[in-house]
C-alpha atoms as a PDB file:
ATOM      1  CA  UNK A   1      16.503 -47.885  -0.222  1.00  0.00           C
ATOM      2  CA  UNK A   2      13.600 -45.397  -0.771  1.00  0.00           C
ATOM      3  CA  UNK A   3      10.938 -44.814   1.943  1.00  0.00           C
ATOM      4  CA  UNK A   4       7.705 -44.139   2.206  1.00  0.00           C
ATOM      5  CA  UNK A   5       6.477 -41.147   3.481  1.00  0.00           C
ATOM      6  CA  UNK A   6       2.788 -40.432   4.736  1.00  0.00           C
ATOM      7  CA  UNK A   7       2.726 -37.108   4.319  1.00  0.00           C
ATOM      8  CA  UNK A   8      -1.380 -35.748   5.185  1.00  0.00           C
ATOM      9  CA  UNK A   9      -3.093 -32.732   7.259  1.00  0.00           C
ATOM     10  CA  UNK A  10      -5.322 -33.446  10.232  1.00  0.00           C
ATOM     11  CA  UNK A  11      -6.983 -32.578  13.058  1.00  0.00           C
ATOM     12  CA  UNK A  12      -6.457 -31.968  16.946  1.00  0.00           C
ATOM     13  CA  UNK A  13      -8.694 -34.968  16.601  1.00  0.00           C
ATOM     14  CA  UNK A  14      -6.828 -37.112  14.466  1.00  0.00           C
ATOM     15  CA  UNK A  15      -8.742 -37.008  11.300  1.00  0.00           C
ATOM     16  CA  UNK A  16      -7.658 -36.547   7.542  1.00  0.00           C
ATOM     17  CA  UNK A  17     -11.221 -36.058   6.139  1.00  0.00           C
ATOM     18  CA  UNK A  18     -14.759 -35.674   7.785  1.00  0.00           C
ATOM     19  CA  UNK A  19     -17.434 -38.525   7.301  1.00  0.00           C
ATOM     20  CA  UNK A  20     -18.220 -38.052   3.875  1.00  0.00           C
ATOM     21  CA  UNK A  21     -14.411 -37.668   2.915  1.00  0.00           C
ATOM     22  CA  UNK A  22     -14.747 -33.605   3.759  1.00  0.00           C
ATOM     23  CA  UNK A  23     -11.588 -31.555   3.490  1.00  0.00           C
ATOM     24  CA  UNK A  24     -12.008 -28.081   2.625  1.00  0.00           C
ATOM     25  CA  UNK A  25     -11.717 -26.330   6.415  1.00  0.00           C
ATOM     26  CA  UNK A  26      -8.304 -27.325   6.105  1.00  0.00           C
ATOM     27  CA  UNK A  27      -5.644 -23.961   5.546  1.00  0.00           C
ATOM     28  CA  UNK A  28      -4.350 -23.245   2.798  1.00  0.00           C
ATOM     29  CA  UNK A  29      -3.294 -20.154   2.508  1.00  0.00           C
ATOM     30  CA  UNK A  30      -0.273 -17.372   4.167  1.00  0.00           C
ATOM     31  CA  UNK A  31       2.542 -18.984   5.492  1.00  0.00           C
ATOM     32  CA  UNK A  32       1.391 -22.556   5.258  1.00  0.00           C
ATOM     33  CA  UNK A  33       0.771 -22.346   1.721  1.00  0.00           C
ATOM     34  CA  UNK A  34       3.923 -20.595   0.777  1.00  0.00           C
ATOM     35  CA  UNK A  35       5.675 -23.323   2.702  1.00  0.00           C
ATOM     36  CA  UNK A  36       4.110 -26.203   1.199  1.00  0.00           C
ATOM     37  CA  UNK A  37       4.346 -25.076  -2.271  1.00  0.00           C
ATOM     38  CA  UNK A  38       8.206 -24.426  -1.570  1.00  0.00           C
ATOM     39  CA  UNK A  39       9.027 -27.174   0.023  1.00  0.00           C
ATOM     40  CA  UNK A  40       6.382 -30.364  -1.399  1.00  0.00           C
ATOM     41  CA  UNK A  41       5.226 -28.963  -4.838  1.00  0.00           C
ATOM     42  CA  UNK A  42       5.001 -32.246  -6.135  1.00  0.00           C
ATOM     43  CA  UNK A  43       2.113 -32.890  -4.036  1.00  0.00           C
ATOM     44  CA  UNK A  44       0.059 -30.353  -5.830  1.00  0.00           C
ATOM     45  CA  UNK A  45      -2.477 -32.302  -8.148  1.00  0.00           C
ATOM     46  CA  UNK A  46      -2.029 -31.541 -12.143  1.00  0.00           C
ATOM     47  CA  UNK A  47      -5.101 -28.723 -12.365  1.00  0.00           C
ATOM     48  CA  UNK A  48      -3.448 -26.853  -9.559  1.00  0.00           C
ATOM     49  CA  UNK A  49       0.191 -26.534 -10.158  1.00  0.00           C
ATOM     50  CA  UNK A  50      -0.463 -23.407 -12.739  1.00  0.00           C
ATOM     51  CA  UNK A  51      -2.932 -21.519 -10.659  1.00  0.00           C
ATOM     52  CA  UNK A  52      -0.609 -22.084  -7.836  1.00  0.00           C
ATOM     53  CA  UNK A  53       2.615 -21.082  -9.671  1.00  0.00           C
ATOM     54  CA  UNK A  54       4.723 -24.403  -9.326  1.00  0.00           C
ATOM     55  CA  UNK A  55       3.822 -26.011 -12.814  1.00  0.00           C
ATOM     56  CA  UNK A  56       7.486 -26.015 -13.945  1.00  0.00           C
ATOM     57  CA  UNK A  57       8.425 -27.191  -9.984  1.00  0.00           C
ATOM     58  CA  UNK A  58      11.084 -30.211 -10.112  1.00  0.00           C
ATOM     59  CA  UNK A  59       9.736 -33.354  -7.829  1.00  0.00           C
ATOM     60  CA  UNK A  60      11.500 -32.547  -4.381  1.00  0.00           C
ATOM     61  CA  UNK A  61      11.171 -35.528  -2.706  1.00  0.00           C
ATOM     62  CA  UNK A  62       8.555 -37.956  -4.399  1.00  0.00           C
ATOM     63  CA  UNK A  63       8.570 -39.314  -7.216  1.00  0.00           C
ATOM     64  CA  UNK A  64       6.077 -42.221  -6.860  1.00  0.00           C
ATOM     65  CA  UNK A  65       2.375 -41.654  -5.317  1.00  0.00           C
ATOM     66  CA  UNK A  66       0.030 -44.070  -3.331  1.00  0.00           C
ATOM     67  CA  UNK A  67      -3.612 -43.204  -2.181  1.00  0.00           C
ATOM     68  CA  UNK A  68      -6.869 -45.367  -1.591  1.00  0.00           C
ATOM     69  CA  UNK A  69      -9.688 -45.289  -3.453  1.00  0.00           C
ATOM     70  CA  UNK A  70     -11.291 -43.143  -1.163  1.00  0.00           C
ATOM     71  CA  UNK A  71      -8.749 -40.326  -1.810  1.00  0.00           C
ATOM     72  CA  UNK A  72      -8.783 -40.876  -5.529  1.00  0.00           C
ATOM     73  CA  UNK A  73     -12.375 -40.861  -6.351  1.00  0.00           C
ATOM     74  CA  UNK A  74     -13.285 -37.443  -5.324  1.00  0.00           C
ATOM     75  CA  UNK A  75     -11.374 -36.267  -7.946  1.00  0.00           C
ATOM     76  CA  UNK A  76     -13.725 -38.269 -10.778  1.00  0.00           C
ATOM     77  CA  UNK A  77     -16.509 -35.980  -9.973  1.00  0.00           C
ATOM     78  CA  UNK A  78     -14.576 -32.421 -11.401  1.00  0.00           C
ATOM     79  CA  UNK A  79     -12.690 -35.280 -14.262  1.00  0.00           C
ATOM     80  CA  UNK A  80      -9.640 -35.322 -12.956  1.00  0.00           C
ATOM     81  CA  UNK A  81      -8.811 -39.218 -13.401  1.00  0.00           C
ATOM     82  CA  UNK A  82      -4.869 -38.461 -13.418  1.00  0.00           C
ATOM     83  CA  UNK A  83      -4.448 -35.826 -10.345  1.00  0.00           C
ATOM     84  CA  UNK A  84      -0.560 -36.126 -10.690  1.00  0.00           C
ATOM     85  CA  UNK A  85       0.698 -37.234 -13.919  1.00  0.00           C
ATOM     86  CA  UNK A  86       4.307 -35.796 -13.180  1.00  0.00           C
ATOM     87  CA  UNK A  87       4.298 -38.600 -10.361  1.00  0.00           C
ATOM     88  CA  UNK A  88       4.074 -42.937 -10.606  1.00  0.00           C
ATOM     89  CA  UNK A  89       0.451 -43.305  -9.531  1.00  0.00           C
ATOM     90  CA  UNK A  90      -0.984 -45.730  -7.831  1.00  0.00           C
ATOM     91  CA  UNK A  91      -4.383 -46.721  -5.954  1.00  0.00           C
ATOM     92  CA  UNK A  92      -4.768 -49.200  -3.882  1.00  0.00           C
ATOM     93  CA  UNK A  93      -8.360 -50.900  -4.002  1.00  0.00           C
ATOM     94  CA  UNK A  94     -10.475 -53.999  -4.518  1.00  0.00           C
ATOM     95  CA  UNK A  95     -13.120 -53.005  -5.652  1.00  0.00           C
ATOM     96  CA  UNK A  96     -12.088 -49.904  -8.235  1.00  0.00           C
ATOM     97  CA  UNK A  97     -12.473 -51.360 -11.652  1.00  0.00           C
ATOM     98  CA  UNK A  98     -10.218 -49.147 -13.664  1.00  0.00           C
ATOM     99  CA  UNK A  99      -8.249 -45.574 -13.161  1.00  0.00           C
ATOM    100  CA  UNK A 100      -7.217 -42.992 -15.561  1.00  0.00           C
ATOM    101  CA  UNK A 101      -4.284 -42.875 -17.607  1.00  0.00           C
ATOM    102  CA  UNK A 102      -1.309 -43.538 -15.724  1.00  0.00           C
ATOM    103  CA  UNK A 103      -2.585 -44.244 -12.892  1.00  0.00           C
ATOM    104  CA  UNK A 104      -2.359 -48.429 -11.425  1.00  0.00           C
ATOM    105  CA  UNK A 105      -4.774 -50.158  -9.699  1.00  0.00           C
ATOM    106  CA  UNK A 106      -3.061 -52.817  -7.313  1.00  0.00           C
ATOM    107  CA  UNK A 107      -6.100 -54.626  -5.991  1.00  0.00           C
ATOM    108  CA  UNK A 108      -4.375 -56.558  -3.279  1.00  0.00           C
ATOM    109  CA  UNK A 109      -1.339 -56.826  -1.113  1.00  0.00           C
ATOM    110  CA  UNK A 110      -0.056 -53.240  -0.833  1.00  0.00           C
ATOM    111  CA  UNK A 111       2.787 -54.240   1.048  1.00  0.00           C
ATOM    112  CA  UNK A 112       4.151 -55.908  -1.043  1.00  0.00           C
ATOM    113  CA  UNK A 113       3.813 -53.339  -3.653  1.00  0.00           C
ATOM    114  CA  UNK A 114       5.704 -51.223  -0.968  1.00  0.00           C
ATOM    115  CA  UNK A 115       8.340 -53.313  -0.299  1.00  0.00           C
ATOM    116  CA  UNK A 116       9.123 -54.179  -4.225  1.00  0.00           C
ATOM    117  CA  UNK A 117       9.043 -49.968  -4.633  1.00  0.00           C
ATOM    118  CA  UNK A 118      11.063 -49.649  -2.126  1.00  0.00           C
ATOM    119  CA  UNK A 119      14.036 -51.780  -4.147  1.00  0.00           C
ATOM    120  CA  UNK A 120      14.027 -49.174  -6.876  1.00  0.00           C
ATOM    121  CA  UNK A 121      15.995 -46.671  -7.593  1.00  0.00           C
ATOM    122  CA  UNK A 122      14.136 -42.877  -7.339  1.00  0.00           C
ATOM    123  CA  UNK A 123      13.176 -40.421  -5.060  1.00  0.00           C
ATOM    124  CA  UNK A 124      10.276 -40.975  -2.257  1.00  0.00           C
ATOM    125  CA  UNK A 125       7.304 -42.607  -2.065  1.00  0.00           C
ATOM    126  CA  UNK A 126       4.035 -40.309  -1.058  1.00  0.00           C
ATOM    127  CA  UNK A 127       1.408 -42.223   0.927  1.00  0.00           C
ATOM    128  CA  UNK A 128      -1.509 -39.544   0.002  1.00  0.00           C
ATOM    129  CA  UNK A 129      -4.098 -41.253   1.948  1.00  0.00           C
ATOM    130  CA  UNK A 130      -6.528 -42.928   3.233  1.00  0.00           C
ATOM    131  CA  UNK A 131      -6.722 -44.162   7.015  1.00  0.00           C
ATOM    132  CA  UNK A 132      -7.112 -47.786   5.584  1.00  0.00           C
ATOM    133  CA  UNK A 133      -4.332 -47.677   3.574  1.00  0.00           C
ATOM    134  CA  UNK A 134      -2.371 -46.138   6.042  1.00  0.00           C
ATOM    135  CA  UNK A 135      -3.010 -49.151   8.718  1.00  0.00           C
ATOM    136  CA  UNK A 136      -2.586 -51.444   6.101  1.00  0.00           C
ATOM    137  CA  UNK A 137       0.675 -50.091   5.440  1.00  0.00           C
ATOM    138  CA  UNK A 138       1.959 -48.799   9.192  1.00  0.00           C
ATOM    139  CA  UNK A 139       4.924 -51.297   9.598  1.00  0.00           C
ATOM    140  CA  UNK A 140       6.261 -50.116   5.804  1.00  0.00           C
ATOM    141  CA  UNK A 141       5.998 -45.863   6.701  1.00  0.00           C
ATOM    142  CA  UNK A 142       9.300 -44.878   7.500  1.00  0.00           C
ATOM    143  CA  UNK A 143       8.215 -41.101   8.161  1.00  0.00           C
ATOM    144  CA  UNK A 144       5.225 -39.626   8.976  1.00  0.00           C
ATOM    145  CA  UNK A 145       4.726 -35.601   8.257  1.00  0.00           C
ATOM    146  CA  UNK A 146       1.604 -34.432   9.705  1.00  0.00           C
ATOM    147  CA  UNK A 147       0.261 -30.844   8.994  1.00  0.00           C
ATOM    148  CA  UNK A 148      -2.095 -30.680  12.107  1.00  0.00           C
ATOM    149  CA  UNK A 149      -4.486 -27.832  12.077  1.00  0.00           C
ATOM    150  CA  UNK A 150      -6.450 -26.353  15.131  1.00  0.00           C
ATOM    151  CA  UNK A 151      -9.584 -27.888  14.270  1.00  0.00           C
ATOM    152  CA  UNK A 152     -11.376 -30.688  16.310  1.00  0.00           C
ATOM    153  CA  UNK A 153     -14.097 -32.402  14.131  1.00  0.00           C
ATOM    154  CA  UNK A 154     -15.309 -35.146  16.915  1.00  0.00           C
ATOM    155  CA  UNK A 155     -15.582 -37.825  13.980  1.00  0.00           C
ATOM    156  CA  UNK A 156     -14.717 -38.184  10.199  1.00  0.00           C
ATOM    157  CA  UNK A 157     -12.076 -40.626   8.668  1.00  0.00           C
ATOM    158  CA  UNK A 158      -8.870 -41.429  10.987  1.00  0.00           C
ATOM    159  CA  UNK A 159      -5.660 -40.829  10.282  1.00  0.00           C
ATOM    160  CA  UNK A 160      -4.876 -44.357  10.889  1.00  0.00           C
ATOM    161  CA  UNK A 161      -8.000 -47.308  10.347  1.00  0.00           C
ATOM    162  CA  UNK A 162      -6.251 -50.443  11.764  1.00  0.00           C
ATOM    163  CA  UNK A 163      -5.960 -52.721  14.170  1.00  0.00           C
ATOM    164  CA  UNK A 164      -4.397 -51.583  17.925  1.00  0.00           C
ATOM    165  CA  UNK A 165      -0.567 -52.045  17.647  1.00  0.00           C
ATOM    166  CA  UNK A 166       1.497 -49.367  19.411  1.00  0.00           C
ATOM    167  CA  UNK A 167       4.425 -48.257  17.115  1.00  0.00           C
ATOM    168  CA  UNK A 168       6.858 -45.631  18.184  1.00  0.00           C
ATOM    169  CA  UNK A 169       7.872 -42.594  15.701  1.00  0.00           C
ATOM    170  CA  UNK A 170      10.746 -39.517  17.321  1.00  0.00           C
ATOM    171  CA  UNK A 171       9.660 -35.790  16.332  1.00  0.00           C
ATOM    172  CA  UNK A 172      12.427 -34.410  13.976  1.00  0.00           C
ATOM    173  CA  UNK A 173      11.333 -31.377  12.526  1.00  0.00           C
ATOM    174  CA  UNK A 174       8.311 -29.041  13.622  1.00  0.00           C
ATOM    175  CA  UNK A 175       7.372 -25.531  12.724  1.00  0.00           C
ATOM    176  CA  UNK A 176       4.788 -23.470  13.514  1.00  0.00           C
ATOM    177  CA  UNK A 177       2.737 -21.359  11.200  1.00  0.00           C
ATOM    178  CA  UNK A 178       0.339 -18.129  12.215  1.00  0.00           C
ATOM    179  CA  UNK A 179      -2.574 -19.657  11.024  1.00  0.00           C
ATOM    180  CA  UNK A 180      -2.356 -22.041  13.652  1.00  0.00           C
ATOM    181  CA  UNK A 181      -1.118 -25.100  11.685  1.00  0.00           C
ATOM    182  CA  UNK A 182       2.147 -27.101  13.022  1.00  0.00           C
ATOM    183  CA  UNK A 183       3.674 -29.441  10.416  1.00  0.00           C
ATOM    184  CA  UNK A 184       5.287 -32.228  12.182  1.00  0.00           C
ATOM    185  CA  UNK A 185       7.863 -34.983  10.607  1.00  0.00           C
ATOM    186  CA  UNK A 186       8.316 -38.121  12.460  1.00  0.00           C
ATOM    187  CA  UNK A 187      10.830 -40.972  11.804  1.00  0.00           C
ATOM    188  CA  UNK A 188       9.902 -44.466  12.869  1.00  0.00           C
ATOM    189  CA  UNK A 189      11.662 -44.966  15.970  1.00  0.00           C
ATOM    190  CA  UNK A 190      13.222 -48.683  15.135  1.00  0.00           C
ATOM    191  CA  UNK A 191      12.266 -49.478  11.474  1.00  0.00           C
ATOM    192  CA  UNK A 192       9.816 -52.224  11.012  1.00  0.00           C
ATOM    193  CA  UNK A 193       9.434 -52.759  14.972  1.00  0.00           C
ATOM    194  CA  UNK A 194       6.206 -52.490  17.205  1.00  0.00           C
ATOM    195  CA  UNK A 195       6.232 -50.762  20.453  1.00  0.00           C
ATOM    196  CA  UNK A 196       4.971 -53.397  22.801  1.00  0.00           C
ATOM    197  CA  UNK A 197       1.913 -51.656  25.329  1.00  0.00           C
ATOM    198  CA  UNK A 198       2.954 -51.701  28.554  1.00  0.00           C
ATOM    199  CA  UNK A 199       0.808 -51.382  31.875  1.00  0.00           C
ATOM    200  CA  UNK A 200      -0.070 -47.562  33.504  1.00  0.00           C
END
């Protein structure tokens, strides 16, 4: 069974984006950037791979993409309406009318589009984003990898935008970069199970 991976930078704060969907403060560049490229090229959107050098780069580990509309739309404004054709692309959202080519628009019941993705045969599936779609989605991510960078914004978008259920994830794999960023990977500690709150 394939599983689906929310793979996203944030803050000491726990945010993916600032208020109005800001992202640019986060690094990209020395160590963490040769990493990434190495390791996740396939997360690289279309109009980057050839600057970046990884346009001929083989899909590591996902093969299928999900993001909100909230992560796809920024894109629109520099017309890029397909950010990773080399991918299965879809956004989640009621109220986007149409994408570009390629790319799905599931207006309802992401979970289920999950769970019937999850049957297929393939590599991983990439949950790019957003917070909403994320704690739509929590009991279906099987791994979280977080590239947390020293930066506290105090408010912005969350990494997760759901309701309060405690669910446990174990650290795997963490490495530390000199430019301060720490990517993370987390496995969910009993798949599909809550961690119940308990009193302090």
């Amino acid at each position: 069974m394939r599983r689906l991976t929310y793979y996203i930078a944030a803050t000491l704060d726990g945010y993916i984006a600032g208020p109005g969907g800001e992202y640019d403060f986060f690094p990209f560049e020395g160590g963490v950037r040769e990493a990434i490229l190495a390791e996740y090229p396939e997360t690289m959107p279309a109009h980057a791979r050839g600057p970046l050098g990884v346009a001929d780069a083989p899909n590591r580990h996902f093969d299928t993409v999900l993001m909100g509309r909230g992560t796809y739309e920024p894109g629109l404004q520099f017309g890029v309406d397909s950010p990773y054709p080399h991918l299965r692309q879809y956004v989640v959202s009621s109220t986007l009318a149409k994408a570009g080519p390629g790319v799905d628009v599931v207006a309802e019941d992401p979970v289920g589009l999950v769970r019937s993705l999850k049957q297929e045969a393939g590599l991983g599936i990439w949950l790019a984003g957003g917070g909403k779609l994320a704690g739509a989605l929590r009991e279906e991510i099987d791994v979280l990898i977080i590239k947390r960078s020293p930066i506290v914004l105090g408010s912005g978008i969350p990494l997760f935008d759901g309701p309060f259920a405690p669910t446990g994830f174990t650290e795997t794999v963490s490495h530390s970069f000199a430019e301060g960023v720490v990517i993370s990977t987390f496995t969910r500690t009993t798949p599909g199970v809550s961690v119940r709150p308990t009193a302090h």
